[in-house]
N, C-alpha and C. Protein backbone atom coordinates (compact mmCIF):
# COMPACT_ATOMS: atom_id res chain seq x y z
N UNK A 1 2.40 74.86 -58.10
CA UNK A 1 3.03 73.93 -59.00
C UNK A 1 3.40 74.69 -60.27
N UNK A 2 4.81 74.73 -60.54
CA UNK A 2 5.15 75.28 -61.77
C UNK A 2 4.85 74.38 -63.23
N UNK A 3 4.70 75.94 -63.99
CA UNK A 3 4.59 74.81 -65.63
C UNK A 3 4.79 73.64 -65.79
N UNK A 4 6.32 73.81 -65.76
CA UNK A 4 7.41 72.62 -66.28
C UNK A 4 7.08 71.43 -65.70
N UNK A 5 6.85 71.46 -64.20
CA UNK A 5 6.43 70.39 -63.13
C UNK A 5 5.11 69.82 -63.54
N UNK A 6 4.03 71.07 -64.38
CA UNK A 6 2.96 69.94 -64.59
C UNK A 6 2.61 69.42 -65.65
N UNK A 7 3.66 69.57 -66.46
CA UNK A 7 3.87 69.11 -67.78
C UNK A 7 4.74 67.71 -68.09
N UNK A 8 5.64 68.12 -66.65
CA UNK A 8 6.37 66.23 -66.74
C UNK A 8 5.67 65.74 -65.48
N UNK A 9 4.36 65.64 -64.75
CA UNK A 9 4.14 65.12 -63.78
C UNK A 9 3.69 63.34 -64.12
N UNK A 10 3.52 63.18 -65.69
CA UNK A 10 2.75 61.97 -66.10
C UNK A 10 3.82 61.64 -66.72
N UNK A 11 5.10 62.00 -66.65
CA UNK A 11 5.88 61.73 -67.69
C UNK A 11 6.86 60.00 -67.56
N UNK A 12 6.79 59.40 -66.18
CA UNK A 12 7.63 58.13 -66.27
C UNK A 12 6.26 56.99 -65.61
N UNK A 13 5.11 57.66 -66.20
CA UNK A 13 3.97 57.00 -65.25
C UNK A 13 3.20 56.05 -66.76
N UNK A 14 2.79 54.72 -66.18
CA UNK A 14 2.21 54.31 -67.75
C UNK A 14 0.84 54.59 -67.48
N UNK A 15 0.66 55.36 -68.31
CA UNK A 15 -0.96 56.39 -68.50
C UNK A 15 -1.64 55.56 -69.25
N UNK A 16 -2.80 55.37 -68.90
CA UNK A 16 -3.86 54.43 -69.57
C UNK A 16 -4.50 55.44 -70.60
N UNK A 17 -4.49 55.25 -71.55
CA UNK A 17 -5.02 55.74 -73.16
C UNK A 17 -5.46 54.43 -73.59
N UNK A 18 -6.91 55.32 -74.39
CA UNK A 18 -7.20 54.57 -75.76
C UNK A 18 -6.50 54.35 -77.38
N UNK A 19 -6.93 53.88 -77.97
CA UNK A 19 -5.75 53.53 -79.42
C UNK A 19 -6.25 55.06 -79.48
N UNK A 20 -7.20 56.00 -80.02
CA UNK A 20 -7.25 57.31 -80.37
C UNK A 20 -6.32 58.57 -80.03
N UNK A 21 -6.22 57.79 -78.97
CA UNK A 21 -5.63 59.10 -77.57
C UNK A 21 -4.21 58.97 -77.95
N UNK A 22 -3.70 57.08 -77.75
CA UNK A 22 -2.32 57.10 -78.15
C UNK A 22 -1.81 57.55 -79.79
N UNK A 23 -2.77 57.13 -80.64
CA UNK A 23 -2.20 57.60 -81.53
C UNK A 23 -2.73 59.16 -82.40
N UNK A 24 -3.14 59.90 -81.28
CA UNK A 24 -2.83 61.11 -81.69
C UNK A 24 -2.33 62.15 -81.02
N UNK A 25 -1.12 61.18 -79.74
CA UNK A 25 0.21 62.22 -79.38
C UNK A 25 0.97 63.14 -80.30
N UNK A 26 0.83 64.13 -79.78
CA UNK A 26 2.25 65.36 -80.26
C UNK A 26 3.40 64.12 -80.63
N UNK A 27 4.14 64.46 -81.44
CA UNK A 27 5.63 64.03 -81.58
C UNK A 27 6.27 65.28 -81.63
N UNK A 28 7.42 65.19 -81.02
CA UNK A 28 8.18 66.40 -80.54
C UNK A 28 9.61 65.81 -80.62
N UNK A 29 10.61 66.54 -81.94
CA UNK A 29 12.11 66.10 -81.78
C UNK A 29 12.99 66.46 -80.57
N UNK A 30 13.58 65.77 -79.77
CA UNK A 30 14.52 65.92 -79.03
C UNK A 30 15.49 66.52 -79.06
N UNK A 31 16.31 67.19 -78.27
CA UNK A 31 17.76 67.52 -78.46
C UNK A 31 18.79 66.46 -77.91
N UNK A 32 18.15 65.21 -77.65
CA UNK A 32 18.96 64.41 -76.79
C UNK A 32 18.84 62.68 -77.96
N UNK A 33 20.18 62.34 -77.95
CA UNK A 33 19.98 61.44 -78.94
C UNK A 33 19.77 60.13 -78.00
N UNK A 34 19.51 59.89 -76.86
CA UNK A 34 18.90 58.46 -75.96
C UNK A 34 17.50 58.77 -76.35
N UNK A 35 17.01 60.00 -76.64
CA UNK A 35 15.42 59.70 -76.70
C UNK A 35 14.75 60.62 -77.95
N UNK A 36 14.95 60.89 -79.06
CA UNK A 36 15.17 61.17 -80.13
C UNK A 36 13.49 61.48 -80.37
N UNK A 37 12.41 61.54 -79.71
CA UNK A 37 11.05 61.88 -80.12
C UNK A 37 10.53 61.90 -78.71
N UNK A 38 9.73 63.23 -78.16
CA UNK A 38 9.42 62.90 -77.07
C UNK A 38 7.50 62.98 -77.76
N UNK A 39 6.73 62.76 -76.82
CA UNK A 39 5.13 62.64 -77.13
C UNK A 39 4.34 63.44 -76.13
N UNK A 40 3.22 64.07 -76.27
CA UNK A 40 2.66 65.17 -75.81
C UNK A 40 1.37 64.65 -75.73
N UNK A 41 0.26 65.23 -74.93
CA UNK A 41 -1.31 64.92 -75.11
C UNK A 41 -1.81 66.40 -74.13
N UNK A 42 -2.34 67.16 -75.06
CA UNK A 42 -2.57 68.03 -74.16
C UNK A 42 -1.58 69.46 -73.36
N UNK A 43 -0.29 69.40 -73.90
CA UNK A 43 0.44 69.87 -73.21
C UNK A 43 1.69 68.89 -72.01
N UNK A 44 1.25 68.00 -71.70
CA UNK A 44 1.63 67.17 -71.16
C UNK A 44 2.55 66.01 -71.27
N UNK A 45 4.00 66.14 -71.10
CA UNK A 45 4.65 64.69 -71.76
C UNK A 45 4.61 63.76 -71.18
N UNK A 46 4.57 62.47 -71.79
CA UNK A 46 4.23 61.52 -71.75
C UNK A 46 5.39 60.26 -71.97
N UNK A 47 5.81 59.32 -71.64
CA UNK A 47 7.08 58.28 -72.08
C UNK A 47 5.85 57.02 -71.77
N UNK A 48 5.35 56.54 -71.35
CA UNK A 48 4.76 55.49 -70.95
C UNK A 48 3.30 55.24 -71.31
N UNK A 49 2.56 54.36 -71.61
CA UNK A 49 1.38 53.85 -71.27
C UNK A 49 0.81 52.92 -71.28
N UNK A 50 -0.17 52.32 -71.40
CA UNK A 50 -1.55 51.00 -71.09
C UNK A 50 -2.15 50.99 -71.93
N UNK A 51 -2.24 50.33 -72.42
CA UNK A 51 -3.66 50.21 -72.82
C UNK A 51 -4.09 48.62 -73.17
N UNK A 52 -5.38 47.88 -73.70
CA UNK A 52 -6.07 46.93 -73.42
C UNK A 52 -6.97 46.83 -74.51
N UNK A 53 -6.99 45.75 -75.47
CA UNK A 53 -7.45 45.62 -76.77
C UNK A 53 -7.35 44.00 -77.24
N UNK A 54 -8.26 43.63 -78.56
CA UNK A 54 -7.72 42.73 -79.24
C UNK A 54 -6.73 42.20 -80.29
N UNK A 55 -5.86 41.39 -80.13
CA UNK A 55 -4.89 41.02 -80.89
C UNK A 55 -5.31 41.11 -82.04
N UNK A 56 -4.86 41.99 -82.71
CA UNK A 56 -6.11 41.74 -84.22
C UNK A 56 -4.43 40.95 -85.53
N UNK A 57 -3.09 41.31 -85.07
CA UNK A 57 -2.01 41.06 -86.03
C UNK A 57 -0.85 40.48 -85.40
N UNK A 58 -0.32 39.38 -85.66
CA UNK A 58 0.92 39.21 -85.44
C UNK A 58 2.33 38.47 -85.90
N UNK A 59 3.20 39.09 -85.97
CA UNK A 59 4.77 38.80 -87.16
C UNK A 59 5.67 38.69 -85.99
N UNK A 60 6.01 37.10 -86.01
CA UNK A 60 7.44 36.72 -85.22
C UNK A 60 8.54 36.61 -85.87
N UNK A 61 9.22 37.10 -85.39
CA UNK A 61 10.81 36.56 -85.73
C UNK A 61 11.78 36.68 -84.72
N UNK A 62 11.66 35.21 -84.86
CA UNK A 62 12.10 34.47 -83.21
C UNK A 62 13.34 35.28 -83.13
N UNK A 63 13.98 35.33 -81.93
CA UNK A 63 15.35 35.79 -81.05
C UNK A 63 15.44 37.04 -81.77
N UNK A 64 14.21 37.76 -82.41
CA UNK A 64 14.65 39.26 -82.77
C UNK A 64 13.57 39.91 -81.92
N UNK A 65 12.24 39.92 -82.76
CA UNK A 65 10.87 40.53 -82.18
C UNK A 65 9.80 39.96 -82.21
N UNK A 66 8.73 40.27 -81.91
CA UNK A 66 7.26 40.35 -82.26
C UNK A 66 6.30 41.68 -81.97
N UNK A 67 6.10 41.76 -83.10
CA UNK A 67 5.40 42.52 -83.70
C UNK A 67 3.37 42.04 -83.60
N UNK A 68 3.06 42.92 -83.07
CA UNK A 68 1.63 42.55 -82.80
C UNK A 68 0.26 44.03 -83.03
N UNK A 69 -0.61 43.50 -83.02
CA UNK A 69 -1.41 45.51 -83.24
C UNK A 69 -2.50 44.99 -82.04
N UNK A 70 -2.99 45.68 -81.44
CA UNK A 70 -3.93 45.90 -80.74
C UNK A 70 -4.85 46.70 -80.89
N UNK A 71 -6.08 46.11 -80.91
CA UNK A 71 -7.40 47.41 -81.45
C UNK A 71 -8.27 47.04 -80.51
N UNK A 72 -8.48 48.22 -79.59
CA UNK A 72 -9.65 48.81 -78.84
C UNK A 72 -10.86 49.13 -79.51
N UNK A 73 -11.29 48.66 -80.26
CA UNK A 73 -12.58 49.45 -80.71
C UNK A 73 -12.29 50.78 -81.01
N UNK A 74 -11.31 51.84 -80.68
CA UNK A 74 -11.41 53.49 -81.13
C UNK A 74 -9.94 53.52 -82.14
N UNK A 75 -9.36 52.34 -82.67
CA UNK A 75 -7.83 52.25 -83.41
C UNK A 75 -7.41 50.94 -83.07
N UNK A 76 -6.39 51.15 -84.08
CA UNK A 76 -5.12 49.57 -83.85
C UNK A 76 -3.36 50.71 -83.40
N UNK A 77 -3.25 49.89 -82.14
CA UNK A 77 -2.13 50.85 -82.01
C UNK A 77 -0.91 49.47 -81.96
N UNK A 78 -0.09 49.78 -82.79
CA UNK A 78 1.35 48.91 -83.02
C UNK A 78 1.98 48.94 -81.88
N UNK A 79 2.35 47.54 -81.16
CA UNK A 79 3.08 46.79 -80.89
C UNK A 79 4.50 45.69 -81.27
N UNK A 80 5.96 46.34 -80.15
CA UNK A 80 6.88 45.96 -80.59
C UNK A 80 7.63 45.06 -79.38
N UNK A 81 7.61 43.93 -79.18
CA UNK A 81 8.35 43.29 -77.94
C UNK A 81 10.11 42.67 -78.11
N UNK A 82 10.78 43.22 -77.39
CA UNK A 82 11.94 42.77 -78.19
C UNK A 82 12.00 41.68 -77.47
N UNK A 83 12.89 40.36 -78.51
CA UNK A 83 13.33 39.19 -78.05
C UNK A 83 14.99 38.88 -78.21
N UNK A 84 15.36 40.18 -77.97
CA UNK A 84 17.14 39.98 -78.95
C UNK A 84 17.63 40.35 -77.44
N UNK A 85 17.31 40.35 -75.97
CA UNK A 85 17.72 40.55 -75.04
C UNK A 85 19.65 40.34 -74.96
N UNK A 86 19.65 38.77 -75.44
CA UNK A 86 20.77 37.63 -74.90
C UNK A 86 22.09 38.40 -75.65
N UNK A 87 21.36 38.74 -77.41
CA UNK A 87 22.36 39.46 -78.10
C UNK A 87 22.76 40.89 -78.04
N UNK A 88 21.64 41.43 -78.02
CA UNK A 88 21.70 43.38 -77.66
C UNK A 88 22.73 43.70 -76.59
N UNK A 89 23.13 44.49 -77.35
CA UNK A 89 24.55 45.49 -76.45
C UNK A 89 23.71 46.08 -75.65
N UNK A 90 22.66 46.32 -76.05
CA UNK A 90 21.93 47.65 -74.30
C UNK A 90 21.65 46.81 -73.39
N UNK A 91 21.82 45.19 -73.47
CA UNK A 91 21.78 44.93 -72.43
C UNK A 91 23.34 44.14 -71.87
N UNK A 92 24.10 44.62 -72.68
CA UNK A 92 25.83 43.62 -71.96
C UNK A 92 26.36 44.50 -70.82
N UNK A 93 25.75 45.36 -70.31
CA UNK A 93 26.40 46.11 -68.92
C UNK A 93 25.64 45.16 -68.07
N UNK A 94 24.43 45.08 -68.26
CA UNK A 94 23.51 44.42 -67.13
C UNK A 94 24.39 42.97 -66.50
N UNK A 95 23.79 42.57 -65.86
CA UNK A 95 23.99 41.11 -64.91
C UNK A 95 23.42 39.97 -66.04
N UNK A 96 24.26 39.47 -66.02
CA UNK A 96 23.85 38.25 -67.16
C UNK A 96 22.47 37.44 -66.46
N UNK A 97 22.31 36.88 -65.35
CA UNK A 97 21.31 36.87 -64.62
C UNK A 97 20.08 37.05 -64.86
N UNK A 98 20.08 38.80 -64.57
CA UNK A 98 19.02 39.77 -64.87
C UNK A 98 18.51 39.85 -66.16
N UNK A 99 19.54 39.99 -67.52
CA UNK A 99 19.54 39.82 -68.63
C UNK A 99 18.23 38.66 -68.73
N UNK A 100 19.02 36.88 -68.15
CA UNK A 100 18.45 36.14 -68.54
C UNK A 100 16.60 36.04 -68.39
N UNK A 101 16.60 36.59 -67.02
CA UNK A 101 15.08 36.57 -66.82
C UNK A 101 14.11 37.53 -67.39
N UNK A 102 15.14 39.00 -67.89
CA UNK A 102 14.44 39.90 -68.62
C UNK A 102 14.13 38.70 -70.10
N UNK A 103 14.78 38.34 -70.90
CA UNK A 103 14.39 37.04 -71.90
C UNK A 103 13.56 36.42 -71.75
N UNK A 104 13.31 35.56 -70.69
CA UNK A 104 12.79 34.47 -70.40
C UNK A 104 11.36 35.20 -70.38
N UNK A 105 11.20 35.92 -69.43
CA UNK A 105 10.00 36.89 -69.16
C UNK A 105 9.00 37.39 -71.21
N UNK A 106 10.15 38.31 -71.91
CA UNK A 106 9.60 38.47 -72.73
C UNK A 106 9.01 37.45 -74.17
N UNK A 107 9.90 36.07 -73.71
CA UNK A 107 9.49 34.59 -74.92
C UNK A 107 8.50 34.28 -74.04
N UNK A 108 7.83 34.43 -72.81
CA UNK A 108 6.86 33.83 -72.43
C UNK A 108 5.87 34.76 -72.86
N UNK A 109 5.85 36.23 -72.75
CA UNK A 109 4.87 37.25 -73.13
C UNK A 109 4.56 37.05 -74.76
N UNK A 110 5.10 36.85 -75.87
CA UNK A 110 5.24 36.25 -76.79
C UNK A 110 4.63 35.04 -77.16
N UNK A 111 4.53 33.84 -76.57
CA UNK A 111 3.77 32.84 -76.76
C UNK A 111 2.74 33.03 -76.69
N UNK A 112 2.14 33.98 -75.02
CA UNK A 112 0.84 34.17 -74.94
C UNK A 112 0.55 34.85 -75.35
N UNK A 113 0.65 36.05 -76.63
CA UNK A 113 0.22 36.44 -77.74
C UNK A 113 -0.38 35.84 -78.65
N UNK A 114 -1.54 35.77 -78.92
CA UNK A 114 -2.30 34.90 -80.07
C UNK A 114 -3.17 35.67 -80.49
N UNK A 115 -3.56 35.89 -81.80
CA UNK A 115 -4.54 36.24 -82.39
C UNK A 115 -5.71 35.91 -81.90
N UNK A 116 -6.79 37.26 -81.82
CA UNK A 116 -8.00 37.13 -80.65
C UNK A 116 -8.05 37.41 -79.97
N UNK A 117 -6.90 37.32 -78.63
CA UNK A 117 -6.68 37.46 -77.18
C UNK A 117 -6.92 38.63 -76.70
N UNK A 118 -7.89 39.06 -76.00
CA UNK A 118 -7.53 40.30 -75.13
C UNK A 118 -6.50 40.44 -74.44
N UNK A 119 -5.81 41.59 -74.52
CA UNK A 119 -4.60 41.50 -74.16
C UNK A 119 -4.29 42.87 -73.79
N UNK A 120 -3.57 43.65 -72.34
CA UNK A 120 -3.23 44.50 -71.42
C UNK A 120 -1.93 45.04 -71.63
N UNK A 121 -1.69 45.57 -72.65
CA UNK A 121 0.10 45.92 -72.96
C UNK A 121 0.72 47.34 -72.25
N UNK A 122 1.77 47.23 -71.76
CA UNK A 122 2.03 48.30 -70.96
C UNK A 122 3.70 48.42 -71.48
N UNK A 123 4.32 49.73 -71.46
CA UNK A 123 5.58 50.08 -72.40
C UNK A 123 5.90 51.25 -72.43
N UNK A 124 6.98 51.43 -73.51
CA UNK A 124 7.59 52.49 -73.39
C UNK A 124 6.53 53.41 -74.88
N UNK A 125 6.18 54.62 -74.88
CA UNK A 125 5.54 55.13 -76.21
C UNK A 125 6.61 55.53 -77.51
N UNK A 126 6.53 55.07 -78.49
CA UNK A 126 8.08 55.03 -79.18
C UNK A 126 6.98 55.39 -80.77
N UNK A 127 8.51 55.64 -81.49
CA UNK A 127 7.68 55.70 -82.72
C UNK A 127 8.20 55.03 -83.69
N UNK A 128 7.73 54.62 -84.83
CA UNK A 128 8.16 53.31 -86.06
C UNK A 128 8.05 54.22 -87.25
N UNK A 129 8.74 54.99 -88.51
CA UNK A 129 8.00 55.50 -89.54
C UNK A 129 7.51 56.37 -89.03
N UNK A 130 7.16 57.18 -88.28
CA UNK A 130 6.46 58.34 -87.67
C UNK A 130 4.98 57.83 -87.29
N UNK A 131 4.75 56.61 -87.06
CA UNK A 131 3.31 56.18 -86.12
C UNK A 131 3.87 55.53 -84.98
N UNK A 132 2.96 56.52 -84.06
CA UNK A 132 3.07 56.08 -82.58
C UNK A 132 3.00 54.28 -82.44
N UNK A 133 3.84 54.16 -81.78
CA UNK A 133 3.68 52.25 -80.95
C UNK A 133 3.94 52.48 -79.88
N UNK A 134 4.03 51.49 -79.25
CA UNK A 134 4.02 51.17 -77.68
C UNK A 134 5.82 50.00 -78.01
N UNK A 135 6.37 49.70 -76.97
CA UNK A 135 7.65 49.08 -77.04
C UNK A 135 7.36 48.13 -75.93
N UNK A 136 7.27 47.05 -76.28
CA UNK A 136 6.48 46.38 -74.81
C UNK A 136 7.09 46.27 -73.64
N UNK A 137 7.11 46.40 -72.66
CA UNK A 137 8.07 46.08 -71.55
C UNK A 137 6.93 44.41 -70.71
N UNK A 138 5.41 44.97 -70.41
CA UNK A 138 5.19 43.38 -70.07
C UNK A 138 3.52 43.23 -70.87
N UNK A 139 2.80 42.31 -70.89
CA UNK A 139 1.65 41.72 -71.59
C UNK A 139 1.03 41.55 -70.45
N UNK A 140 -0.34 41.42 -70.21
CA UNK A 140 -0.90 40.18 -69.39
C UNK A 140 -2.10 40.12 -70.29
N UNK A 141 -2.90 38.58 -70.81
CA UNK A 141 -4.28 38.24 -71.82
C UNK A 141 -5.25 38.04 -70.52
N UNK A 142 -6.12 38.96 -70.86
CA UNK A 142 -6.94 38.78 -69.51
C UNK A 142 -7.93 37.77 -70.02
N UNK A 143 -8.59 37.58 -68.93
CA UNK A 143 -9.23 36.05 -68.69
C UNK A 143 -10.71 36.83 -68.31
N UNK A 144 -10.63 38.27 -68.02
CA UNK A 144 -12.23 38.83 -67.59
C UNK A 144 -12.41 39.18 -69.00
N UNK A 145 -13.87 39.16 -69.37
CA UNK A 145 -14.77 39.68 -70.57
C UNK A 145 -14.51 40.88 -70.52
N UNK A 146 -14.66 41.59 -69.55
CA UNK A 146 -14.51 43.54 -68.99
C UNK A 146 -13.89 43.85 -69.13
N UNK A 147 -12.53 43.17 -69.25
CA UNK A 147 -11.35 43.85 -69.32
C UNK A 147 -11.20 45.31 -70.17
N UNK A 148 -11.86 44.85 -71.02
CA UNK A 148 -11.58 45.90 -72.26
C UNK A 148 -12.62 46.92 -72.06
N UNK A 149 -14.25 46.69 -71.99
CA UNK A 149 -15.18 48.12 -71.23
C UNK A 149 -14.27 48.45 -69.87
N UNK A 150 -14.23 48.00 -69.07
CA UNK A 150 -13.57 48.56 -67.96
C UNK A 150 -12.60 49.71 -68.14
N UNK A 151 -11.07 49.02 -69.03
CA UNK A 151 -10.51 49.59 -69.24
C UNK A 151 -10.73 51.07 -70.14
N UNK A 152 -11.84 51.01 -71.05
CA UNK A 152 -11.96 51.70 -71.73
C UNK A 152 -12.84 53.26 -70.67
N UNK A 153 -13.69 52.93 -69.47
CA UNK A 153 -14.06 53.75 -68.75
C UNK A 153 -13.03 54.05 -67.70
N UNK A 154 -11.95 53.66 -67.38
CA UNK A 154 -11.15 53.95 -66.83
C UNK A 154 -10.59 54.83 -67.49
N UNK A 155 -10.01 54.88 -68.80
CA UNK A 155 -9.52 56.08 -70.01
C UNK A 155 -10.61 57.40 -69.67
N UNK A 156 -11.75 57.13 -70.03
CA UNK A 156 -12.54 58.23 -69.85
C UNK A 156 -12.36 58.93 -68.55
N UNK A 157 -12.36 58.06 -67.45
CA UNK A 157 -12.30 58.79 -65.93
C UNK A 157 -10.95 59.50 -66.15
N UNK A 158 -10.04 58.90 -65.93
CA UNK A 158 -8.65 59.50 -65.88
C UNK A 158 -8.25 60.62 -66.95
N UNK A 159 -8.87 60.73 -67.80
CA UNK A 159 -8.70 61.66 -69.01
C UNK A 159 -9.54 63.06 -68.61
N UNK A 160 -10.71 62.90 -67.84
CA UNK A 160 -11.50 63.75 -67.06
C UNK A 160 -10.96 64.45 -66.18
N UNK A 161 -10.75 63.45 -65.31
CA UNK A 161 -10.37 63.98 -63.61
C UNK A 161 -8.86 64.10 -63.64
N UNK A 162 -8.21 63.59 -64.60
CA UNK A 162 -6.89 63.23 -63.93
C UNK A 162 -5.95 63.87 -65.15
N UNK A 163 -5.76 63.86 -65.64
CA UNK A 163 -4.66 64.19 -67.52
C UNK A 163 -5.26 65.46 -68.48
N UNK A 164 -6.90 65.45 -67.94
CA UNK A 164 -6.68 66.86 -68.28
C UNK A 164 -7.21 67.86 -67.26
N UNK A 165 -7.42 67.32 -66.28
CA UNK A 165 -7.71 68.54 -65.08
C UNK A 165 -6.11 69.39 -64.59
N UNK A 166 -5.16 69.43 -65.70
CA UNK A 166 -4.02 69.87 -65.08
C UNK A 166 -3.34 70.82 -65.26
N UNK A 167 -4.83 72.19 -65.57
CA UNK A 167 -4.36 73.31 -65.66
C UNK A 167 -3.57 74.18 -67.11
N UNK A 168 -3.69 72.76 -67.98
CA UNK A 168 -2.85 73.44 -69.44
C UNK A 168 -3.95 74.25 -70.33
């Protein structure tokens, strides 16, 4: 397995990190203006991840965003869900259709956002001001107590065996 290959092998995969882990990715400028900051851990790039925390903040503004933070116990890592689907040009090529249920999908992820909630956010890794966030693509508020130890020994395993056993 060459370098290059094991350096983007995690790269379109959503990697489960803790708030620590996510927010102390490499930021790395691009030469490409679709993706203008790429993120590193280890040697390793990264576009995606998970992670699983409590709602500790949240700022709506309907048919634009919501804005939410999530804290694991090890950080609060910022959360951004867009709700401007219907209006956004990145989405007027798409199928109006597709469009609609990508919407529909993210005002429902949005409601069930509440302060308190354990909550499973999974996305694109983006940056605001130069601090790492997450860009939401979907939510789920779990309903198990564990969610969050679980998840948090799952970080440890995979960070062990898996993200950094990879030779960098």
């Amino acid at each position: 397995m060459d370098h290059n290959h094991r350096r983007r092998r995690l790269y379109n995969t959503h990697v489960k990190l803790l708030a620590f882990d996510l927010l102390s990715l490499s930021q790395t400028p691009s030469h490409s203006s679709s993706d203008p900051i790429s993120f590193s851990r280890k040697g390793a790039l990264l576009s995606r991840a998970e992670t699983v925390g409590t709602v500790t903040s949240r700022d709506l503004k309907p048919s634009k965003f919501l804005k939410f933070t999530i804290d694991d116990g090890t950080g609060c890592v910022g959360c951004v869900l867009w709700l401007n689907h219907l209006d956004s040009p990145y989405f007027a090529r798409r199928s109006p259709p597709d469009v609609r249920l990508i919407a529909e999908a993210a005002n429902r992820f949005a409601s069930e956002i509440r302060l308190g909630v354990v909550a499973r956010v999974r996305g694109r890794i983006t940056s605001y001001r130069g601090t790492v966030q997450i860009t939401v693509s979907d939510v789920v508020v779990e309903r198990d107590p564990n969610a969050e130890t679980l998840h948090c020994l799952e970080c440890m395993n995979l960070a062990r065996n898996c993200y950094d056993a990879s030779g960098l």
